[in-house]
Protein backbone atom coordinates (compact mmCIF):
# COMPACT_ATOMS: atom_id res chain seq x y z
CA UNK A 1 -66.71 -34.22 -79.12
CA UNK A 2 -67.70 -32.61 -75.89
CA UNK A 3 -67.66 -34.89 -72.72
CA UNK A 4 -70.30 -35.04 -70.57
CA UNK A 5 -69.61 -33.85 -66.98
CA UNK A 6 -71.26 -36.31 -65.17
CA UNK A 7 -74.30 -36.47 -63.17
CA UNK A 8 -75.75 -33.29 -61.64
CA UNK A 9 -75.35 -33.91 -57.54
CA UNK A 10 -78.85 -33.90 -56.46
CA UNK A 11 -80.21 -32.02 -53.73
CA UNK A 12 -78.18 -32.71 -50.80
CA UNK A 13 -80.91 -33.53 -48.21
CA UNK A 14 -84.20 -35.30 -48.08
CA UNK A 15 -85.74 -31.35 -48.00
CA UNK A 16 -83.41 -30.12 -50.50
CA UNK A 17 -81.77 -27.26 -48.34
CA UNK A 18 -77.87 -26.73 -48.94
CA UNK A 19 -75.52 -27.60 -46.04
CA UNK A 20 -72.85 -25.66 -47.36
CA UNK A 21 -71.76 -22.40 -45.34
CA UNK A 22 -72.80 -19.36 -47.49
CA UNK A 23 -69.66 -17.57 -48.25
CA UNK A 24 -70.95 -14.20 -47.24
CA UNK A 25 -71.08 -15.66 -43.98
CA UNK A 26 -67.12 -16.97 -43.79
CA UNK A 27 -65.55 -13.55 -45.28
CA UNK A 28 -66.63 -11.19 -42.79
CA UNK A 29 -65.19 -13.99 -39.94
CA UNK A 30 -61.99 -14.75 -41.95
CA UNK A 31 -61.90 -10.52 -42.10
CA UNK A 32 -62.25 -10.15 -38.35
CA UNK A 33 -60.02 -12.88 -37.29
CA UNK A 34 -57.00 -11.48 -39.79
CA UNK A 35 -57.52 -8.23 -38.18
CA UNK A 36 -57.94 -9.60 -34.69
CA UNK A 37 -54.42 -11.20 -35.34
CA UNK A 38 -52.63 -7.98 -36.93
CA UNK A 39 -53.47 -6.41 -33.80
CA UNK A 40 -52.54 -8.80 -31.55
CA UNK A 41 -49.18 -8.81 -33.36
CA UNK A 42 -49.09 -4.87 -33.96
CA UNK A 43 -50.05 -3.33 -30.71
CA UNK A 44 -47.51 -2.08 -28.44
CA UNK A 45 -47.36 -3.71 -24.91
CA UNK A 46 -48.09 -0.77 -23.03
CA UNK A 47 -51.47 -0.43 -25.32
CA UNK A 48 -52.24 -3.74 -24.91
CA UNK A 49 -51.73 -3.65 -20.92
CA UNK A 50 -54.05 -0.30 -20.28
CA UNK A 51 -56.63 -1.24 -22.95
CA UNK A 52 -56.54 -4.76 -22.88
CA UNK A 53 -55.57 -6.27 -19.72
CA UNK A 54 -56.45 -3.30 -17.19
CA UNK A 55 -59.42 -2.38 -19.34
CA UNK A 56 -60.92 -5.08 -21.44
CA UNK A 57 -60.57 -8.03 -20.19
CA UNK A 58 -61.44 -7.37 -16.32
CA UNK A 59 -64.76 -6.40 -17.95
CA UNK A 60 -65.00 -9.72 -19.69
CA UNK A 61 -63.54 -11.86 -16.28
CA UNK A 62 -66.60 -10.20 -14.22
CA UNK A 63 -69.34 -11.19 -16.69
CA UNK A 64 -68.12 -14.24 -17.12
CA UNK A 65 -67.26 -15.23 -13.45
CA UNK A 66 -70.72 -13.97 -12.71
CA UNK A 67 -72.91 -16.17 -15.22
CA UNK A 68 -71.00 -19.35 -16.30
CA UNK A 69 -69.01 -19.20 -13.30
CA UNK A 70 -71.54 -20.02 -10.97
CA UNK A 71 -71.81 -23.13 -12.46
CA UNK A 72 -71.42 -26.55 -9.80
CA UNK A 73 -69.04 -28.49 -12.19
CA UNK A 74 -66.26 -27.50 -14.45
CA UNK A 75 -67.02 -25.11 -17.79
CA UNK A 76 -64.33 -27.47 -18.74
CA UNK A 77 -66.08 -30.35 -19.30
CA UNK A 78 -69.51 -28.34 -21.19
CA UNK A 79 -66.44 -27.19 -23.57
CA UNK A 80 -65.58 -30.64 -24.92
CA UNK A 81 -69.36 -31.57 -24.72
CA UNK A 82 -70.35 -29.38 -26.76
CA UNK A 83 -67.76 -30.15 -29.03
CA UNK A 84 -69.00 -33.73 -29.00
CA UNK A 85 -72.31 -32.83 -29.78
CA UNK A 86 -71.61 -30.63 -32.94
CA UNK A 87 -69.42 -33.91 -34.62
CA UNK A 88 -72.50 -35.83 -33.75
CA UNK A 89 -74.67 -33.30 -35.27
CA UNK A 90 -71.99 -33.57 -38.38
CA UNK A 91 -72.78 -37.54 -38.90
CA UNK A 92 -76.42 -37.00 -38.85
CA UNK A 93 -75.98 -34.23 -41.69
CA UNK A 94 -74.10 -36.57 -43.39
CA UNK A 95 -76.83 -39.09 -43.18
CA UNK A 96 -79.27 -37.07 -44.61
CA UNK A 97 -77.46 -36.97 -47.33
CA UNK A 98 -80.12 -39.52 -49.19
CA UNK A 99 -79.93 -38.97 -53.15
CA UNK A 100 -77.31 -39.18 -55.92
CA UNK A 101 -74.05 -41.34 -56.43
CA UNK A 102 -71.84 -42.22 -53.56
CA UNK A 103 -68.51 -40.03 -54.36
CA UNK A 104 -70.45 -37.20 -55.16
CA UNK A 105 -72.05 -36.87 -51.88
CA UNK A 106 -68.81 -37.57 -50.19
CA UNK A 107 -67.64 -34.80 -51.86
CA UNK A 108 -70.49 -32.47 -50.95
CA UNK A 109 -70.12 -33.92 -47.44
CA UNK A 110 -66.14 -33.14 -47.28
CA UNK A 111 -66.32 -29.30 -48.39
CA UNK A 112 -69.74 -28.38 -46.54
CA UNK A 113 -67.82 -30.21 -43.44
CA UNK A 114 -64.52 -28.32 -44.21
CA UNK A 115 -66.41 -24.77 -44.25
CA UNK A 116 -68.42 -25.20 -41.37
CA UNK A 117 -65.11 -26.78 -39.70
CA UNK A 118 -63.17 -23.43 -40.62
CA UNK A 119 -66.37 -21.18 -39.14
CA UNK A 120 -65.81 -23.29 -36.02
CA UNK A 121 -61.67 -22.85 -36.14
CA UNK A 122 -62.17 -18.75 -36.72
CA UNK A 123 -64.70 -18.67 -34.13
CA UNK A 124 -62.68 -19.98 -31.11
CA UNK A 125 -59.45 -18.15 -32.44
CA UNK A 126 -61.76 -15.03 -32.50
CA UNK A 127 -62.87 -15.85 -28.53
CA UNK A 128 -59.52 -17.04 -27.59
CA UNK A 129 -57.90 -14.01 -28.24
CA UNK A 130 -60.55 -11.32 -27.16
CA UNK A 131 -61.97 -13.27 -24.02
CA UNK A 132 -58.13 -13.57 -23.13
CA UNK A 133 -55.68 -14.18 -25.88
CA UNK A 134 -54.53 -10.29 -26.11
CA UNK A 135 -52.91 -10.97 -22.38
CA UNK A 136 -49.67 -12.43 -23.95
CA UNK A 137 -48.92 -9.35 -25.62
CA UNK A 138 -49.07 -7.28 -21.94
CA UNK A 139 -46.15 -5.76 -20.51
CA UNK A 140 -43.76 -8.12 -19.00
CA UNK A 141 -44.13 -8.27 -15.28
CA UNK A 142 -40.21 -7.90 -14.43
CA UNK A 143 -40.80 -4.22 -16.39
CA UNK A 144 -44.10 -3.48 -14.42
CA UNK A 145 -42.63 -3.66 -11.54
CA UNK A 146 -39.29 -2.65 -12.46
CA UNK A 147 -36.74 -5.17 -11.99
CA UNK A 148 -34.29 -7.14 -14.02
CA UNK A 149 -34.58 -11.13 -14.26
CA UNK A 150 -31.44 -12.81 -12.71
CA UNK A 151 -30.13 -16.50 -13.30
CA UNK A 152 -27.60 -17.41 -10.20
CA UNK A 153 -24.19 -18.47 -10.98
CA UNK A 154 -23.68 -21.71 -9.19
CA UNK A 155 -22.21 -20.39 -6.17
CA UNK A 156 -25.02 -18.71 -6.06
CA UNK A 157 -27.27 -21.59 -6.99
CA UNK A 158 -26.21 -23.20 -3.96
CA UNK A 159 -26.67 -21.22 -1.30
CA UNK A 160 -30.08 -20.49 -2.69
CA UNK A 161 -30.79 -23.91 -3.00
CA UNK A 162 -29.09 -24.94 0.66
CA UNK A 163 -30.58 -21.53 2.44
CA UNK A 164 -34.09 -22.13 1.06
CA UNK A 165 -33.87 -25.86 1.93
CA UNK A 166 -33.50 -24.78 5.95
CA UNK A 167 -36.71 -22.59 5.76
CA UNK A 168 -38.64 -24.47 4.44
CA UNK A 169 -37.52 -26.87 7.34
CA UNK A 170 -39.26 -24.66 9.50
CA UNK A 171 -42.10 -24.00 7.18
CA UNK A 172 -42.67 -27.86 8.30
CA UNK A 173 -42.15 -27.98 11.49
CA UNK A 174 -45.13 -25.40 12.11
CA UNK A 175 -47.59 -28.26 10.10
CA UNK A 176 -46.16 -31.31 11.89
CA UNK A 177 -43.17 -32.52 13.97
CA UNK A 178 -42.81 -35.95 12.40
CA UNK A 179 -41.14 -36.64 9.38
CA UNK A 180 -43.75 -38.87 7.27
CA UNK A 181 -45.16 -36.88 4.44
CA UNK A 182 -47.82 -35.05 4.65
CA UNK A 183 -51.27 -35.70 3.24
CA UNK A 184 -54.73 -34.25 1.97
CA UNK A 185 -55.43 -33.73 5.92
CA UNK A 186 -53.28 -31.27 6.47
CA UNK A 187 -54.58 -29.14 3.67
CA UNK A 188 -57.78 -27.18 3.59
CA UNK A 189 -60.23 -29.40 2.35
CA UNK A 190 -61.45 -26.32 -0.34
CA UNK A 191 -58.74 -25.87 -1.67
CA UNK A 192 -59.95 -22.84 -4.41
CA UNK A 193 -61.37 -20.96 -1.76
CA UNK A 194 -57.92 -21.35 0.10
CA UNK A 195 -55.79 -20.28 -2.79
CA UNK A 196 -58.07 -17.86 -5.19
CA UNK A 197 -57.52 -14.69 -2.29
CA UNK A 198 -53.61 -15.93 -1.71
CA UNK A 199 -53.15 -15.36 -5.52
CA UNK A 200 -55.29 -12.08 -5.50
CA UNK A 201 -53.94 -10.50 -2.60
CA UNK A 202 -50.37 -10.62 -4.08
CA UNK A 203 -51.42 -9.34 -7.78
CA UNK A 204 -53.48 -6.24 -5.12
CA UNK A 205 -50.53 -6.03 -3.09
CA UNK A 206 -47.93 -4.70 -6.63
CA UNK A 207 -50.78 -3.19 -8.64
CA UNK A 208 -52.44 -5.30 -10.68
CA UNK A 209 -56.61 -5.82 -10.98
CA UNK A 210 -58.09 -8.51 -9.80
CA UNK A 211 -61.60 -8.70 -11.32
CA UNK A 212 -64.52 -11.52 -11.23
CA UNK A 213 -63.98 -14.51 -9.53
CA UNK A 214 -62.30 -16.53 -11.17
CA UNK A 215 -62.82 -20.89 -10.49
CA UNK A 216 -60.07 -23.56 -10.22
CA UNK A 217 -61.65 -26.94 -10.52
CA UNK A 218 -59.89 -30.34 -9.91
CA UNK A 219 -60.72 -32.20 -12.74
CA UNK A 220 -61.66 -36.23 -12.71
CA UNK A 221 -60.99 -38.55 -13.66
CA UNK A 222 -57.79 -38.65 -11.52
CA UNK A 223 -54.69 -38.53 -14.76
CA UNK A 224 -56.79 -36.88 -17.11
CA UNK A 225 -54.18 -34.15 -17.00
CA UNK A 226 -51.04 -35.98 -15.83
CA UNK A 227 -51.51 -38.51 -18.45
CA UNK A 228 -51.35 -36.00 -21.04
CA UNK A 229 -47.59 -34.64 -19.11
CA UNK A 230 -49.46 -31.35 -17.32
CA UNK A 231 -51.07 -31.19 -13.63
CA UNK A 232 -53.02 -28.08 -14.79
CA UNK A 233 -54.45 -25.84 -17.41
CA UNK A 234 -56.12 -22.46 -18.30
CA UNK A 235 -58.50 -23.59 -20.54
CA UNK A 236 -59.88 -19.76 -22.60
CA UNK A 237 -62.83 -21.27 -23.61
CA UNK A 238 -63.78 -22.08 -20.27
CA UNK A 239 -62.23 -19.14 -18.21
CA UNK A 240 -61.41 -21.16 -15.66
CA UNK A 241 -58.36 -22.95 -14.15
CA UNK A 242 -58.30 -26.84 -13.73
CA UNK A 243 -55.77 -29.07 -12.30
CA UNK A 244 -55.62 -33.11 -11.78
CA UNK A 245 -57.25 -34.30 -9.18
CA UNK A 246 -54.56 -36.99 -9.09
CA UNK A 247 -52.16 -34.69 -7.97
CA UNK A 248 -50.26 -35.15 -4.54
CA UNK A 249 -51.85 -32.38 -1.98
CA UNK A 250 -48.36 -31.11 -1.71
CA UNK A 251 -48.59 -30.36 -5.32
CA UNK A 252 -51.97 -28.97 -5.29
CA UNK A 253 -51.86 -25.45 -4.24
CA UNK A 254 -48.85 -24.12 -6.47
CA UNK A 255 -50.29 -25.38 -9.11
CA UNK A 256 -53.86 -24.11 -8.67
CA UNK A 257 -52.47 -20.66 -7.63
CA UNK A 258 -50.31 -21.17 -10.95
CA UNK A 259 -54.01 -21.55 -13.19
CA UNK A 260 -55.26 -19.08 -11.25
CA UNK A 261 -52.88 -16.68 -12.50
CA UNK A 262 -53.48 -17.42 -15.99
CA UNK A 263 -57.30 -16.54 -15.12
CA UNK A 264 -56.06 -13.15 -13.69
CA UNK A 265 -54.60 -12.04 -16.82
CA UNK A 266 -51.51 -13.58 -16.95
CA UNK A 267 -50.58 -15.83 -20.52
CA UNK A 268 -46.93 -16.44 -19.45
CA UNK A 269 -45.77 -19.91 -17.64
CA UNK A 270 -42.97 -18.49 -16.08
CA UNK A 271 -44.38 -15.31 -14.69
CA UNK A 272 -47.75 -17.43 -13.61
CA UNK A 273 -45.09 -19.41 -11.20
CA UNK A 274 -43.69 -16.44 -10.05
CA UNK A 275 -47.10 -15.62 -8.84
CA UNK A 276 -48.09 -18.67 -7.50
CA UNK A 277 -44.65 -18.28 -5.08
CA UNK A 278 -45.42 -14.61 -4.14
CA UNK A 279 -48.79 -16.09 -2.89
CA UNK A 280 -46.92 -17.77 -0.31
CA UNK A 281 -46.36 -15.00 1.50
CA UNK A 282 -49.91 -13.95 2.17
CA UNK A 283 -50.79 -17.47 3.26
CA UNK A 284 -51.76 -17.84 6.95
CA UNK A 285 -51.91 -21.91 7.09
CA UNK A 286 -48.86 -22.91 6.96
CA UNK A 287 -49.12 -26.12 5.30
CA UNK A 288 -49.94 -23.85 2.27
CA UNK A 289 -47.33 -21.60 2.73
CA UNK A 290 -44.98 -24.87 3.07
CA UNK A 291 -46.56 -26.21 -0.23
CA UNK A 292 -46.38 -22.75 -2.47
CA UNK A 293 -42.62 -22.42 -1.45
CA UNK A 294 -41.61 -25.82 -1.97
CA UNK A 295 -43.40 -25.63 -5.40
CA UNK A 296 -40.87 -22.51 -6.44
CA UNK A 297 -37.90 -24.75 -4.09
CA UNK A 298 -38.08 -27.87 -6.43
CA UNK A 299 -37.97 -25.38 -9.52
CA UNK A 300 -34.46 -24.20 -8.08
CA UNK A 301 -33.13 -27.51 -6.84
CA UNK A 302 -33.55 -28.80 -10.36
CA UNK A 303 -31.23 -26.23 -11.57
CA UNK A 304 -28.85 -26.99 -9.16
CA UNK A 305 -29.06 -30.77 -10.15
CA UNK A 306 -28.79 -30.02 -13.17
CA UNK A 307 -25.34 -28.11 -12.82
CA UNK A 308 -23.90 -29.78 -9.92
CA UNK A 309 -25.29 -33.27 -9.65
CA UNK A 310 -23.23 -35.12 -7.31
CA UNK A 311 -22.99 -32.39 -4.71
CA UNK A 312 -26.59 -31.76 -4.87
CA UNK A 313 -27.33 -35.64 -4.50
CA UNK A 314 -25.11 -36.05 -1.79
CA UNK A 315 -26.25 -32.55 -0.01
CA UNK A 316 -29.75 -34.28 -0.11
CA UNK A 317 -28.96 -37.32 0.94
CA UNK A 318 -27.06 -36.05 4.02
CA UNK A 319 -28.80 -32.89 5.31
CA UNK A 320 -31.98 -31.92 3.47
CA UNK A 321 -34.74 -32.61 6.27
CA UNK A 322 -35.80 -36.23 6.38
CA UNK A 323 -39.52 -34.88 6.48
CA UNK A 324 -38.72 -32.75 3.03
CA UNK A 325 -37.43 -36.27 1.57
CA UNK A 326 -39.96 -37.98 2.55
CA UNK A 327 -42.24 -35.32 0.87
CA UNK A 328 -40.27 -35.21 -2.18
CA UNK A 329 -40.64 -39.10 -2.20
CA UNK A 330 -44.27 -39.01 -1.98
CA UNK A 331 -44.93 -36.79 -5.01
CA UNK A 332 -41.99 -39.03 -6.73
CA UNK A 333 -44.55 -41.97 -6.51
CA UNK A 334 -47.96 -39.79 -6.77
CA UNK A 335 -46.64 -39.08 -10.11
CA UNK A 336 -44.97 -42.66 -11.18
CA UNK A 337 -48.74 -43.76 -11.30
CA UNK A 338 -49.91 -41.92 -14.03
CA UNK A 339 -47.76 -42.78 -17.23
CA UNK A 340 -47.44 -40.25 -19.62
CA UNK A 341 -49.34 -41.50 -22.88
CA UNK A 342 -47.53 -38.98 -25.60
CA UNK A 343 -44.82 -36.58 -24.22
CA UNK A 344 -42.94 -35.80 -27.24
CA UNK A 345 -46.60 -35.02 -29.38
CA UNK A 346 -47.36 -33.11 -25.99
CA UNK A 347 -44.27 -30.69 -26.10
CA UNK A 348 -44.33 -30.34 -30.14
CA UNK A 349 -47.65 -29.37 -29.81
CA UNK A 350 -47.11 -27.06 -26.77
CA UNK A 351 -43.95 -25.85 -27.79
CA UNK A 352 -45.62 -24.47 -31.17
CA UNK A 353 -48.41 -23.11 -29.25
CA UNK A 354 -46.63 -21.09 -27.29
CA UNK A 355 -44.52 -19.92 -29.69
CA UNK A 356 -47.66 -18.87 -31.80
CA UNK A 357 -48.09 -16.30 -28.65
CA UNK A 358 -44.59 -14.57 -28.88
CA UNK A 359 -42.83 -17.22 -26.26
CA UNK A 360 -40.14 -17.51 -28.46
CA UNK A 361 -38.09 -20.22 -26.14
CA UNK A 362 -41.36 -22.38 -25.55
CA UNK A 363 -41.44 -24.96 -23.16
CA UNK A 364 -38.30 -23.42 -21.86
CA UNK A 365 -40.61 -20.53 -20.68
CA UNK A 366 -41.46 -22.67 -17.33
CA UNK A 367 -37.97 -22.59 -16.22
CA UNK A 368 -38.12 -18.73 -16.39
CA UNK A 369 -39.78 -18.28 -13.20
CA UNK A 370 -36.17 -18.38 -11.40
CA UNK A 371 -35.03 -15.99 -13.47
CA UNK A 372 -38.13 -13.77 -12.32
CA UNK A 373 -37.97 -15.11 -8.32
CA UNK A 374 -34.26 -13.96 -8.03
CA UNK A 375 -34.50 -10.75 -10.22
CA UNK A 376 -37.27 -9.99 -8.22
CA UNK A 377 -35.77 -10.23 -5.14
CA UNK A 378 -32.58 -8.91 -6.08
CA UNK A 379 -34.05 -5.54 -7.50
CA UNK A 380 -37.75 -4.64 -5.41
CA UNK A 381 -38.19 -6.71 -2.19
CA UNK A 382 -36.32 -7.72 1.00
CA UNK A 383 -35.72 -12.12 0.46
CA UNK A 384 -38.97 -13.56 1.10
């Protein structure tokens, strides 16, 4: 007896035209983005910084910076709309689904979803990693410019910590001479076009390009980044930096000049901080000079706390500069008001990302920018 396979599916819409993705349209993508990847993997550093990341990509930051870029609100934001838009697109192909038994236009539904879905998926990989991707395989900034990364012993640590502590006293003292902390007034009020030529003029300053123009937006609404357990973000898609605009003004500058980075070129965390503190340096205003090295300051301080916390809590509670405290305090409390809705899904998903990109240590890779700071100064410069 032979068994009847069921009812044919009908046409799938009203007109009778297929929603599935053709196949000969998903091989040559799934081609592409395997070979994309091989190279990405393959490719020695020192091919991937003269043909990517010195060749490439600058191309790619100057169109980009020069179309989209002009832009009067964040790319950011057109990214995730037009995301929204193609899954309301998806429901109305799904209601035009008008003939034939339930299941079997579910199932229709479900695969011609799934292969459009995966044409989407290849498609961003494929921009991700030739719009900017191909930077985390670039040679490592410590070899570029030709020093070893150094982590202090704790003696070390210390004095570090202490020295630092006592110039960035005076940092202060040329913004204000009282000791309450310090607010969005004493900042530039444009904050991008304060930071974007601190950030370039260092990268100029050892050797590296600095194409386009490259935006850092403050996104709103205030916590839609520190709610998710980040104060900033490169987003590829959108070529541009972002950071909260909940963040404490003391906050803001490191960690725009810290996104701005990433849009230079720049895929790891560690060596995008080590930026943002070299941009002190070329700062004139000194409440952003004050702000970049307290940024790199609180990255050090941890350590120390870390290692040595009762020294380092009574050392702060006795002689770190009441106004620094008070500072300290300030972002302490910025931050308490934005709760943190998933950290550990944040970090496994973070962690795994950058891992995906040859970051073998992940999240850890944010610490590294001490490791880079003292190298740095230990092997090229005079301390800064």
């Amino acid at each position: 007896m032979v068994e009847s396979p069921g009812p044919v599916p009908p046409p799938p819409t009203a007109s009778g035209r297929s929603l599935h993705p053709r196949p000969a349209a998903l091989l040559p993508l799934v081609g592409m983005t395997l070979l994309s990847l091989a190279l990405r993997r393959l490719l020695p550093a020192s091919v991937i910084e003269n043909w990517f990341s010195r060749g490439w990509f600058p191309g790619v930051r100057w169109v980009w910076d020069n179309t989209l870029g002009w832009l009067p609100f964040p790319v950011f934001y057109l990214f995730w709309v037009g995301v929204a838009a193609w899954l309301g697109y998806e429901v109305i192909r799904f209601r035009r689904i008008r003939t034939g038994p339930r299941p079997a236009r579910m199932r229709y539904a479900l695969s011609g979803f799934a292969g459009r879905l995966t044409i989407l998926v290849l498609s961003l990989l494929l921009f991700f990693l030739w719009s900017w991707g191909f930077n985390y395989g670039r040679v490592p900034v410590e070899t570029q410019l030709g020093f070893l990364p150094y982590s202090p012993e704790l003696d070390e640590l210390q004095d570090r910590v202490y020295t630092m502590a006592g110039r960035l006293s005076e940092l202060r003292a040329e913004v204000t001479d009282d000791t309450l902390a310090l607010t969005d007034v004493d900042f530039p009020a444009d904050a991008e076009a304060a930071v974007r030529p601190l950030v370039a003029a260092a990268l100029r300053r050892r050797g590296y390009p600095t194409p386009g123009r490259p935006r850092g937006w403050e996104l709103l609404p205030r916590g839609i980044l520190l709610r998710l357990g980040t104060a900033g973000v490169y987003w590829p898609w959108a070529a541009q930096g972002n950071i909260d605009a909940g963040l404490h003004p003391l906050q803001k500058p490191a960690v725009l000049a810290h996104e701005l980075a990433h849009a230079y070129g720049f895929g790891d965390e560690g060596t995008c901080s080590f930026w943002s503190y070299l941009s002190a340096e070329e700062a004139a205003d000194p409440a952003l000079r004050y702000a970049l090295v307290l940024a790199y300051w609180r990255q050090i301080a941890g350590q120390l706390r870390y290692a040595d916390p009762e020294g380092y809590l009574a050392w702060r509670a006795s002689v770190l500069d009441p106004g620094i405290r008070n500072d300290l305090q300030a972002i302490y409390d910025n931050g308490a008001r934005y709760t943190d809705l998933a950290p550990a899904l944040r970090d496994a998903t973070y962690t795994v990302y950058l891992q995906a990109q040859g970051i073998h240590e992940g999240l850890l890779n944010y610490g590294r920018v001490v490791q880079l700071v003292e190298g740095y100064r230990r092997g090229a410069t005079p301390e800064s």
